[in-house]
Protein backbone atom coordinates (compact mmCIF):
# COMPACT_ATOMS: atom_id res chain seq x y z
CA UNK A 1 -7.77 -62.66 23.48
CA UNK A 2 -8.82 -66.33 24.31
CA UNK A 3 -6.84 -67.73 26.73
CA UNK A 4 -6.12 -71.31 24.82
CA UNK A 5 -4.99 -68.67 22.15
CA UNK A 6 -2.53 -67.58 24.62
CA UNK A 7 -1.35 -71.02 26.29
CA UNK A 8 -0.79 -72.11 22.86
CA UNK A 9 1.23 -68.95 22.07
CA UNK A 10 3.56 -69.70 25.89
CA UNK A 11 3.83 -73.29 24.53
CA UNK A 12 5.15 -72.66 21.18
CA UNK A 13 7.85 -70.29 22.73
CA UNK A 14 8.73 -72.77 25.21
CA UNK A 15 8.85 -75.56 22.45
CA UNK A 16 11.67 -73.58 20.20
CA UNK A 17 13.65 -73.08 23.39
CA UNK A 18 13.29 -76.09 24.66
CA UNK A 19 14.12 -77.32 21.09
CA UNK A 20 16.82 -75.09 20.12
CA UNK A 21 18.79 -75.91 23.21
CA UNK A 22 18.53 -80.05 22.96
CA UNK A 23 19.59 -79.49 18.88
CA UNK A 24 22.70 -77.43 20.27
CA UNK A 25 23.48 -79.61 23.35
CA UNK A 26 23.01 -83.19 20.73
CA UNK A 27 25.49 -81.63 18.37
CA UNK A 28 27.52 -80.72 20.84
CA UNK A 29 27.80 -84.27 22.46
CA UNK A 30 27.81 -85.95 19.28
CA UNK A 31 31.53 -86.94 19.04
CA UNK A 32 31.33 -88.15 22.58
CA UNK A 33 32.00 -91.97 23.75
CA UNK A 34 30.92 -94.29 26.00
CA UNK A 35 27.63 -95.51 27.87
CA UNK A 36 27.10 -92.51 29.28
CA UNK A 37 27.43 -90.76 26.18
CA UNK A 38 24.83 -92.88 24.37
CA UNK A 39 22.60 -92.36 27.23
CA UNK A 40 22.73 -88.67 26.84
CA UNK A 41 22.44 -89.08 22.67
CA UNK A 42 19.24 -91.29 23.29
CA UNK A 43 17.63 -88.52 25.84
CA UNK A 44 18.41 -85.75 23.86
CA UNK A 45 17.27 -87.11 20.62
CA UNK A 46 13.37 -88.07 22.82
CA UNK A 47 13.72 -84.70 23.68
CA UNK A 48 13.59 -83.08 20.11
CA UNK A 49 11.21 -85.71 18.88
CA UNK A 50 8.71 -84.17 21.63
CA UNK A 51 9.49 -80.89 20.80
CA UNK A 52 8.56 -81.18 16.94
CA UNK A 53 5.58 -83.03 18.81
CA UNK A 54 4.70 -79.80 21.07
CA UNK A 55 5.65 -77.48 18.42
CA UNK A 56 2.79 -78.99 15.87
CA UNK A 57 0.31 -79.43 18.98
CA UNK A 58 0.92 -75.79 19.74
CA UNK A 59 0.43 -74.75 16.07
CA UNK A 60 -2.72 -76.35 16.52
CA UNK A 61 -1.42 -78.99 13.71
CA UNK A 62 -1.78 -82.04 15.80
CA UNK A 63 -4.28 -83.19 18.09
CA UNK A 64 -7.96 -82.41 18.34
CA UNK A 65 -9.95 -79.19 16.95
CA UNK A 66 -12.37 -77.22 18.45
């Protein structure tokens, strides 16, 4: 087993958990008000744009081939 084969494998794991969890916590904070609030929307929502980013890098959709 090549062993980009298997960090890309660790990193697509990591990705849905990471993912999964900022989805849940973004819903869950969704209703909230205030500048904190917004704060936490804006971070939360970067955070799921990079996982859809590391979850096509790690399915070897995005970036380069070799």
């Amino acid at each position: 087993m090549d062993a980009a084969l298997v960090e890309r494998g660790i990193a697509f794991v990591a990705a849905i958990v990471a993912g999964i969890t900022a989805v849940v916590q973004l819903k869950n904070d969704w209703a909230a008000h205030g500048l904190d609030a917004v704060v936490t929307k804006v971070l939360l929502g970067l955070l799921v744009v990079g996982f859809v980013l590391s979850l096509l890098a790690a399915a070897h959709i995005l970036g380069v081939h070799a």
